[in-house]
C-alpha atoms as a PDB file:
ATOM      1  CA  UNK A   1     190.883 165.345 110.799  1.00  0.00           C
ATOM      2  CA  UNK A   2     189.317 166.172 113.925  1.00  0.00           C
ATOM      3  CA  UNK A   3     185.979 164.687 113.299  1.00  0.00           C
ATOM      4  CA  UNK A   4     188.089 161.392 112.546  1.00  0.00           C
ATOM      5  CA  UNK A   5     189.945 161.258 115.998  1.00  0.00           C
ATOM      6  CA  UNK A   6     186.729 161.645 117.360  1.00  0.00           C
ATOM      7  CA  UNK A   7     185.255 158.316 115.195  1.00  0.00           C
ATOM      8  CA  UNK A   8     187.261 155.857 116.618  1.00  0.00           C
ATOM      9  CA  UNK A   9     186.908 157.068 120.373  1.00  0.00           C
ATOM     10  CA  UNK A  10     183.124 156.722 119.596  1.00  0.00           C
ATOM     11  CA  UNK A  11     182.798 153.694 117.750  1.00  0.00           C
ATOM     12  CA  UNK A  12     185.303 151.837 120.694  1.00  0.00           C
ATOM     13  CA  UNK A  13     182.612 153.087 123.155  1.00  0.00           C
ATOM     14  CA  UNK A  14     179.587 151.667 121.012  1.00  0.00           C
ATOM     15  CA  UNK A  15     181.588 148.254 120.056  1.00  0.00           C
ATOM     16  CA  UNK A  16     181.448 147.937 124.510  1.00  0.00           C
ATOM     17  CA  UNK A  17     178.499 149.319 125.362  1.00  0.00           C
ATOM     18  CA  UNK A  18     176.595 146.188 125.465  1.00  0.00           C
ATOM     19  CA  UNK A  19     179.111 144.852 128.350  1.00  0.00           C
ATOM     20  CA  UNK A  20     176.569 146.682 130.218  1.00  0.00           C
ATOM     21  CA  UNK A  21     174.258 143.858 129.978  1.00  0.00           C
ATOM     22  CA  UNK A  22     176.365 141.672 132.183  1.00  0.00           C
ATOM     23  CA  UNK A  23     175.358 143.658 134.698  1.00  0.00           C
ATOM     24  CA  UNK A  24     172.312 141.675 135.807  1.00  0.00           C
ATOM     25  CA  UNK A  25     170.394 144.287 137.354  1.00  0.00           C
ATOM     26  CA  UNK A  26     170.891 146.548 134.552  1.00  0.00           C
ATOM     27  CA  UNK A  27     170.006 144.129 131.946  1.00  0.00           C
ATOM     28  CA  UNK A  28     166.574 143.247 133.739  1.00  0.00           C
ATOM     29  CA  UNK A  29     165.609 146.996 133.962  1.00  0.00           C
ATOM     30  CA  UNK A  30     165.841 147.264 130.368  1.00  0.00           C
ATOM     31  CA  UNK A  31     164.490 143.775 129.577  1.00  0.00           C
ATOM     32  CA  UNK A  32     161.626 144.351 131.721  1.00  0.00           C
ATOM     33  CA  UNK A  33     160.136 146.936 129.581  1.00  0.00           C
ATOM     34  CA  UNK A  34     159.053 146.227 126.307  1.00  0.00           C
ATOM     35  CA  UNK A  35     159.635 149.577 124.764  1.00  0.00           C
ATOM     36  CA  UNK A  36     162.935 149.313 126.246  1.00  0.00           C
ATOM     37  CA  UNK A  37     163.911 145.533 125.113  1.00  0.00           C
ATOM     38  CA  UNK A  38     162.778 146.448 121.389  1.00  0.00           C
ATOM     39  CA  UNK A  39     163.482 150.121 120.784  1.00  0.00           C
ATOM     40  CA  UNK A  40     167.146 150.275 123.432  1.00  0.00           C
ATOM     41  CA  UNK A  41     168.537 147.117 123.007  1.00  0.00           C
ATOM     42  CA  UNK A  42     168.218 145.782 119.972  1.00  0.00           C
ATOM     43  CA  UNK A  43     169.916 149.123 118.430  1.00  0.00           C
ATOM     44  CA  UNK A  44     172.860 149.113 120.916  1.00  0.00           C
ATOM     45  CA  UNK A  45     173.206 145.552 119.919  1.00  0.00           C
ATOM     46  CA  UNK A  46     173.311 146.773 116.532  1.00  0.00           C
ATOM     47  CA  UNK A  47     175.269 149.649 116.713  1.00  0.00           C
ATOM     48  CA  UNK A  48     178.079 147.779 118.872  1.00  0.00           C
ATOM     49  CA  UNK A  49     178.302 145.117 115.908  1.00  0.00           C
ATOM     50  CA  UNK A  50     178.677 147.909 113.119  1.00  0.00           C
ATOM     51  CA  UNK A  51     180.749 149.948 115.653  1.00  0.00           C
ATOM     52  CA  UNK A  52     182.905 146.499 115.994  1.00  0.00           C
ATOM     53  CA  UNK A  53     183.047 146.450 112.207  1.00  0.00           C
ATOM     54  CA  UNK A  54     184.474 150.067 111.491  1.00  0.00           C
ATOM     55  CA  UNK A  55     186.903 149.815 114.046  1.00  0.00           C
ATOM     56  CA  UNK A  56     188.689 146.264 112.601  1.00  0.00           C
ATOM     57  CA  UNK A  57     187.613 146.254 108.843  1.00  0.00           C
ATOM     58  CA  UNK A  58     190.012 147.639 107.413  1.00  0.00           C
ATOM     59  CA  UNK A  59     193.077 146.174 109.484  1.00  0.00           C
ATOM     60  CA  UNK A  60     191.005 142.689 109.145  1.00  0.00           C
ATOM     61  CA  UNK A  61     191.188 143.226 105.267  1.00  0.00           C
ATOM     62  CA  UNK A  62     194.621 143.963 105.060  1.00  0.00           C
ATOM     63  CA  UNK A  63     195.887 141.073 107.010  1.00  0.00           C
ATOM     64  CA  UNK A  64     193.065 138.793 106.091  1.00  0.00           C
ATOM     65  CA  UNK A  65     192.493 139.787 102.050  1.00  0.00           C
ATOM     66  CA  UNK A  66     191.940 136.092 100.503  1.00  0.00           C
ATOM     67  CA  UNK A  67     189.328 135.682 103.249  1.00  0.00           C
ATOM     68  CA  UNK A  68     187.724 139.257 102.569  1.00  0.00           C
ATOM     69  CA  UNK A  69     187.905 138.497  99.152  1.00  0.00           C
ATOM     70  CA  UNK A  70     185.714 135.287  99.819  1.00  0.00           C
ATOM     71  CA  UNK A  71     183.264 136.887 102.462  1.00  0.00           C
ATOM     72  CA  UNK A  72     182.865 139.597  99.532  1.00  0.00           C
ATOM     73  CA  UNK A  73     181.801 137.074  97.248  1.00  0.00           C
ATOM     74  CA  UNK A  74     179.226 134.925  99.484  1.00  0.00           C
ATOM     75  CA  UNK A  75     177.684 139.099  99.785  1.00  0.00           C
ATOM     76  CA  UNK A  76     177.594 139.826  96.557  1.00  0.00           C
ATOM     77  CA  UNK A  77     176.317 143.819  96.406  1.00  0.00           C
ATOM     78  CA  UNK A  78     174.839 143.149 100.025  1.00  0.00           C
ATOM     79  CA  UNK A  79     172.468 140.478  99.033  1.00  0.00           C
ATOM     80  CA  UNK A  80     173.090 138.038 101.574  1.00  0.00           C
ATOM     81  CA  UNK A  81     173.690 140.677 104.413  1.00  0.00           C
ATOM     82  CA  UNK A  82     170.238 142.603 103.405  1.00  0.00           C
ATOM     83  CA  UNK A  83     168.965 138.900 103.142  1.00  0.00           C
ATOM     84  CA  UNK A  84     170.658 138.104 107.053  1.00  0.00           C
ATOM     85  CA  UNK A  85     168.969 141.570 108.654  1.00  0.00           C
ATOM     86  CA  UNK A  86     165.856 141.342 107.549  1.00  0.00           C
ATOM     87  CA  UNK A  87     165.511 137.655 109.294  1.00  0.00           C
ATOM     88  CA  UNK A  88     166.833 138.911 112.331  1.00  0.00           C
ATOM     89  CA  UNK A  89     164.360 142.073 112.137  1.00  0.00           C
ATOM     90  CA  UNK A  90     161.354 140.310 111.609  1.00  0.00           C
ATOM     91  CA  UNK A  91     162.168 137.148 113.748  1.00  0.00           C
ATOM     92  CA  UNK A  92     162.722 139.023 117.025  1.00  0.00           C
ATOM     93  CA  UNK A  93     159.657 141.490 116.794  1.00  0.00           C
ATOM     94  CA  UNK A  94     157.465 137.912 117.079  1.00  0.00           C
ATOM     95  CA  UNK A  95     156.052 138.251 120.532  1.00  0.00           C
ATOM     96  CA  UNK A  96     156.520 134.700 121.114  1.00  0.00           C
ATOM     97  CA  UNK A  97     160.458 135.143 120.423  1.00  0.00           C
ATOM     98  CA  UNK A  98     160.251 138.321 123.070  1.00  0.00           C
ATOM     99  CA  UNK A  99     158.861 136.019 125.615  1.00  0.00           C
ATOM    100  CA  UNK A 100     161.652 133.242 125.215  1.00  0.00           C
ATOM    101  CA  UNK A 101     164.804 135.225 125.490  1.00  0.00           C
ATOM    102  CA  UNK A 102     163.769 135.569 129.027  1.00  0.00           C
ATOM    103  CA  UNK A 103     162.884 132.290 129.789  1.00  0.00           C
ATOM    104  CA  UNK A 104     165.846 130.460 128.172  1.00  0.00           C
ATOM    105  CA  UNK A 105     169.063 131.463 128.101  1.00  0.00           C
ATOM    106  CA  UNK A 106     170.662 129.937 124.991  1.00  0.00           C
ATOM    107  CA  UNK A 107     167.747 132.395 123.066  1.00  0.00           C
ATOM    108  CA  UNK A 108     169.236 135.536 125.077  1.00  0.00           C
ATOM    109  CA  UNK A 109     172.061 134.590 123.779  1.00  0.00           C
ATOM    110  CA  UNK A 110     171.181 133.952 120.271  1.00  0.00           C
ATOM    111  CA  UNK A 111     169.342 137.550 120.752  1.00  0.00           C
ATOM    112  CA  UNK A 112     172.511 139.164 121.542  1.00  0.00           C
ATOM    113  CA  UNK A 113     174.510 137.313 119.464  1.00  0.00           C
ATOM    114  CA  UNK A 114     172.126 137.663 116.044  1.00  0.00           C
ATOM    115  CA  UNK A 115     171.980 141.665 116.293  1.00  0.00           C
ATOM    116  CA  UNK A 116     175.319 142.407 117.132  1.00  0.00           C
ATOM    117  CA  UNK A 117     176.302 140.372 113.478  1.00  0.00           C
ATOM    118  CA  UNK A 118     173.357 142.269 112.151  1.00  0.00           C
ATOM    119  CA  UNK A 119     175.406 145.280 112.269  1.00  0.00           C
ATOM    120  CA  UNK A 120     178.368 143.453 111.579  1.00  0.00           C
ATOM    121  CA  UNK A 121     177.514 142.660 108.320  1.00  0.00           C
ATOM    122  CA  UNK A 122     175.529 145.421 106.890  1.00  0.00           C
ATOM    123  CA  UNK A 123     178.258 148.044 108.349  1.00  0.00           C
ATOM    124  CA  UNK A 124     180.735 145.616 105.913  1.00  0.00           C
ATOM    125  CA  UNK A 125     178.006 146.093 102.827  1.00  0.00           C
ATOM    126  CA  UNK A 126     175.993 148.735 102.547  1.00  0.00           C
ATOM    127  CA  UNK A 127     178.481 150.613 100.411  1.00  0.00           C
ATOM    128  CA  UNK A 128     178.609 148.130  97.863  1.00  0.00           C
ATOM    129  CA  UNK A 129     174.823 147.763  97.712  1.00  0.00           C
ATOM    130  CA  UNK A 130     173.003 149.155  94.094  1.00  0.00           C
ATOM    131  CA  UNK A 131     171.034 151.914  95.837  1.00  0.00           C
ATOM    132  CA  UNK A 132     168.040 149.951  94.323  1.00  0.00           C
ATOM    133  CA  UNK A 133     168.727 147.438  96.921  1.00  0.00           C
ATOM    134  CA  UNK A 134     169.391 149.689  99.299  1.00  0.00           C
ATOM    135  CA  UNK A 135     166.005 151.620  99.017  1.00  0.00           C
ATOM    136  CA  UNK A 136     163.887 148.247  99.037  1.00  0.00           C
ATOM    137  CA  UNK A 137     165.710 146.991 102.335  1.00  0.00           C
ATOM    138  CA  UNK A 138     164.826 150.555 103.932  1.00  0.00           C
ATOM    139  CA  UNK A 139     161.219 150.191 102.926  1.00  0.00           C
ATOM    140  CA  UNK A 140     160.748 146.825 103.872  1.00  0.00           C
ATOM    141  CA  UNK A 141     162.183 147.327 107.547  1.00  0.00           C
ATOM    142  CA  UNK A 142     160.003 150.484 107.618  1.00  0.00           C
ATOM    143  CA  UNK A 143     156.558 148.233 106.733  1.00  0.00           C
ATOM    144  CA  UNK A 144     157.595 145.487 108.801  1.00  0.00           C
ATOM    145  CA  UNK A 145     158.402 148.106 111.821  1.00  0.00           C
ATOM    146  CA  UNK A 146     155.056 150.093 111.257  1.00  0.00           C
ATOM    147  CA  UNK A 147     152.877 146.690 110.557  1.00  0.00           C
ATOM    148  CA  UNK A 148     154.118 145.291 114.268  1.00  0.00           C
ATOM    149  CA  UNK A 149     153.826 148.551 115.838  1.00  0.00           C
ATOM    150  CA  UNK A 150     150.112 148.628 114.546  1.00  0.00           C
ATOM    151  CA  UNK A 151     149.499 145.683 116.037  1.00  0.00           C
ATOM    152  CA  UNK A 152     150.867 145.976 118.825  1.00  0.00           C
ATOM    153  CA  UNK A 153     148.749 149.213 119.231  1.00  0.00           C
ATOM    154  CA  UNK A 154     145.417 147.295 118.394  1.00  0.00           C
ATOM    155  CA  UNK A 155     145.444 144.655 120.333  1.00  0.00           C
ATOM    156  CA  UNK A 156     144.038 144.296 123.072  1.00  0.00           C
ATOM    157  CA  UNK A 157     144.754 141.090 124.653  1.00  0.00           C
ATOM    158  CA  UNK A 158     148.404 140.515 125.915  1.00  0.00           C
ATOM    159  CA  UNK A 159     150.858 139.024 123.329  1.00  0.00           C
ATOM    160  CA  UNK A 160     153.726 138.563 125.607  1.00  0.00           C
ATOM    161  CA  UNK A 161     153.359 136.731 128.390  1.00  0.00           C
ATOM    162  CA  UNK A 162     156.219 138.652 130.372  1.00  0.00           C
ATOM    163  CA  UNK A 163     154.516 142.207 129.304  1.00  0.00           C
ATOM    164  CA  UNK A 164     151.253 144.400 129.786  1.00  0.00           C
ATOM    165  CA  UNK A 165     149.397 145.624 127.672  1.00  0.00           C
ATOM    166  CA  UNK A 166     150.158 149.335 128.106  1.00  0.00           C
ATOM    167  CA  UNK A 167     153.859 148.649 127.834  1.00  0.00           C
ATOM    168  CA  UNK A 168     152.595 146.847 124.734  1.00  0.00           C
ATOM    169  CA  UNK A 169     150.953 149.978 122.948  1.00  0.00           C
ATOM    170  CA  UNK A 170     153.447 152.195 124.025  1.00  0.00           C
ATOM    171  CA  UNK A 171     156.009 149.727 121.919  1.00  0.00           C
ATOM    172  CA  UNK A 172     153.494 149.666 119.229  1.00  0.00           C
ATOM    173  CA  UNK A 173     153.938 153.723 119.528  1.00  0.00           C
ATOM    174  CA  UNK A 174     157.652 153.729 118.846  1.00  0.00           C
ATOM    175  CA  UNK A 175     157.872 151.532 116.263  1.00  0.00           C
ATOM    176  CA  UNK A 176     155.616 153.674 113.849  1.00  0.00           C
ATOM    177  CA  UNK A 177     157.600 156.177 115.163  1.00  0.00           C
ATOM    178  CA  UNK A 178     160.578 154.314 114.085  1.00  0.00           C
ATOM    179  CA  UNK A 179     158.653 153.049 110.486  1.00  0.00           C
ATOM    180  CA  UNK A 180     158.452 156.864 109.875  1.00  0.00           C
ATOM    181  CA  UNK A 181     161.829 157.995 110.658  1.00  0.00           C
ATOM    182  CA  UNK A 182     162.852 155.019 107.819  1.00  0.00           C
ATOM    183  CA  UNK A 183     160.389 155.668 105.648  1.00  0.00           C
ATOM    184  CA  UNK A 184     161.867 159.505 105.253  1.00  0.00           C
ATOM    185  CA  UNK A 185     165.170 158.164 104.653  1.00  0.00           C
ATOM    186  CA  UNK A 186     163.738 155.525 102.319  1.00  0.00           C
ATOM    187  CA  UNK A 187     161.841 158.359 100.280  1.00  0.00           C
ATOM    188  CA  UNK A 188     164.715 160.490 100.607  1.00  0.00           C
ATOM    189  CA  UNK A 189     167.071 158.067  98.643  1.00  0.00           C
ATOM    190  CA  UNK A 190     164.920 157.563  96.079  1.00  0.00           C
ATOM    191  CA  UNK A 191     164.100 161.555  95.443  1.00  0.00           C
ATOM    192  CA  UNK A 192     168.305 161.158  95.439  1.00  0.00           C
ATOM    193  CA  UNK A 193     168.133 158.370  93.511  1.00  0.00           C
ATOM    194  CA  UNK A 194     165.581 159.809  90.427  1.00  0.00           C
ATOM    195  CA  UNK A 195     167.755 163.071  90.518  1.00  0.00           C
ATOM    196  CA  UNK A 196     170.548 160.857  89.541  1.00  0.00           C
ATOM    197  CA  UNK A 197     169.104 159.199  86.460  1.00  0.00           C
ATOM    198  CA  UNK A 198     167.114 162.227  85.894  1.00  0.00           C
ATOM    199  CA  UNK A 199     170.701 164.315  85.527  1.00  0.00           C
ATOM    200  CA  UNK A 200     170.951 165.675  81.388  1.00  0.00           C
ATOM    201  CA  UNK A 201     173.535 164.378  80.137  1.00  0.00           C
ATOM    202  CA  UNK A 202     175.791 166.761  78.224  1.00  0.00           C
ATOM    203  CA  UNK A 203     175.597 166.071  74.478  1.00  0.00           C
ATOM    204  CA  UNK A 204     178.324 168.060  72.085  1.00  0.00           C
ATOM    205  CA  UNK A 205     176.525 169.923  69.401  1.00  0.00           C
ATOM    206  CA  UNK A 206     177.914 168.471  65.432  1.00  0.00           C
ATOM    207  CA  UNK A 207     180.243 170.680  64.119  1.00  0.00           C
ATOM    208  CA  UNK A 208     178.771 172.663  61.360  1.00  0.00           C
ATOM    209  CA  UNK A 209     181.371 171.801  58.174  1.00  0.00           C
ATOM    210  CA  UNK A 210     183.913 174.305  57.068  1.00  0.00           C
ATOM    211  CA  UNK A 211     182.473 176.342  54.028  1.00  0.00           C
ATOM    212  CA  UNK A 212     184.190 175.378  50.579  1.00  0.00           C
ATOM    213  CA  UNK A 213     185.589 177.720  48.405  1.00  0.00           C
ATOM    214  CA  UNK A 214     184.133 177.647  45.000  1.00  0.00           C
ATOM    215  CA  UNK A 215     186.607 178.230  42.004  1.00  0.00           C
ATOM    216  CA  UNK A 216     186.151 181.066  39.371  1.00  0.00           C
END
């Protein structure tokens, strides 16, 4: 009980925290780094959408249910969430895609508004995902994360416009760091998930037939 009053505290605090963008000075310290764009923001982003999810999902549900009913049906298992993340992933680790959120402001704001449904969505599915699924979408974000990071890492020439090259390899650092930490969890579910079809099942021995008593 007490870890649950603590949830909702927590999750209102991560649903807000990227208000702290508005604040322009803030937002350009963080946005002015490239470790700090890719490996701060785009998780708090995250986090305040799946925060923003836990905290009205199940009131939403309740008062909504015809439309939950339908938005379960357009995800069925997580498909089309798994499907959604993995687009936004991959689309905003393109250097090119870096360079225009801060040159144009309708991209920032497609930037902000993409991850924070990101978490939105997959904090609404991931439960009802087979944990097939589930293991594939870990490993993919953990190839695409490492594959980036490499590069990132190996070249030498600038890719961003807005960013050196040092901040560039140190971004390149963190995300193999962050394919790593994904890839654990991906090889973790699927030691869980092996142990699970691996479990004996418990089969009942026949029942050896009464003996017959033979007449004199």
């Amino acid at each position: 009980m007490h870890s649950t009053r603590l949830a909702k505290p927590v999750a209102g605090l991560l649903a807000v925290l990227p208000l702290i963008l508005l604040w322009p000075t803030l937002r350009h310290r963080i946005e002015s780094q490239m470790l700090l764009h890719m490996l701060v923001e785009f998780p708090v982003l995250f986090a305040a959408g799946w925060a923003a999810r836990r905290l009205v999902g199940r009131a939403a549900t309740r008062r909504f249910p015809h439309l939950s009913r339908t938005m379960a049906l357009l995800d069925w298992r997580g498909l089309t969430s798994v499907s959604v993340v993995t687009c936004v992933v991959m689309f905003w680790m393109i250097p090119a895609a870096l360079d225009a959120t801060l040159l144009v402001a309708p991209v920032a704001a497609a930037k902000y508004l993409s991850w924070w449904l990101a978490g939105l969505m997959l904090a609404g599915s991931w439960r009802r995902m087979a944990p097939e699924l589930l293991l594939f979408f870990v490993g993919n974000l953990s190839w695409t994360s490492a594959t980036a990071g490499m590069l990132y890492m190996d070249t030498t020439s600038r890719l961003c416009a807005n960013y050196l090259t040092d901040d560039q390899s140190n971004t390149g650092t963190g995300l193999v760091l962050l394919a790593l930490v994904l890839g654990v969890l991906a090889l973790r579910q699927m030691i869980r998930l092996g142990a699970t079809q691996a479990a004996p099942r418990r089969i009942t021995p026949p029942v050896a037939p009464a003996p017959t008593k033979t007449a004199r």
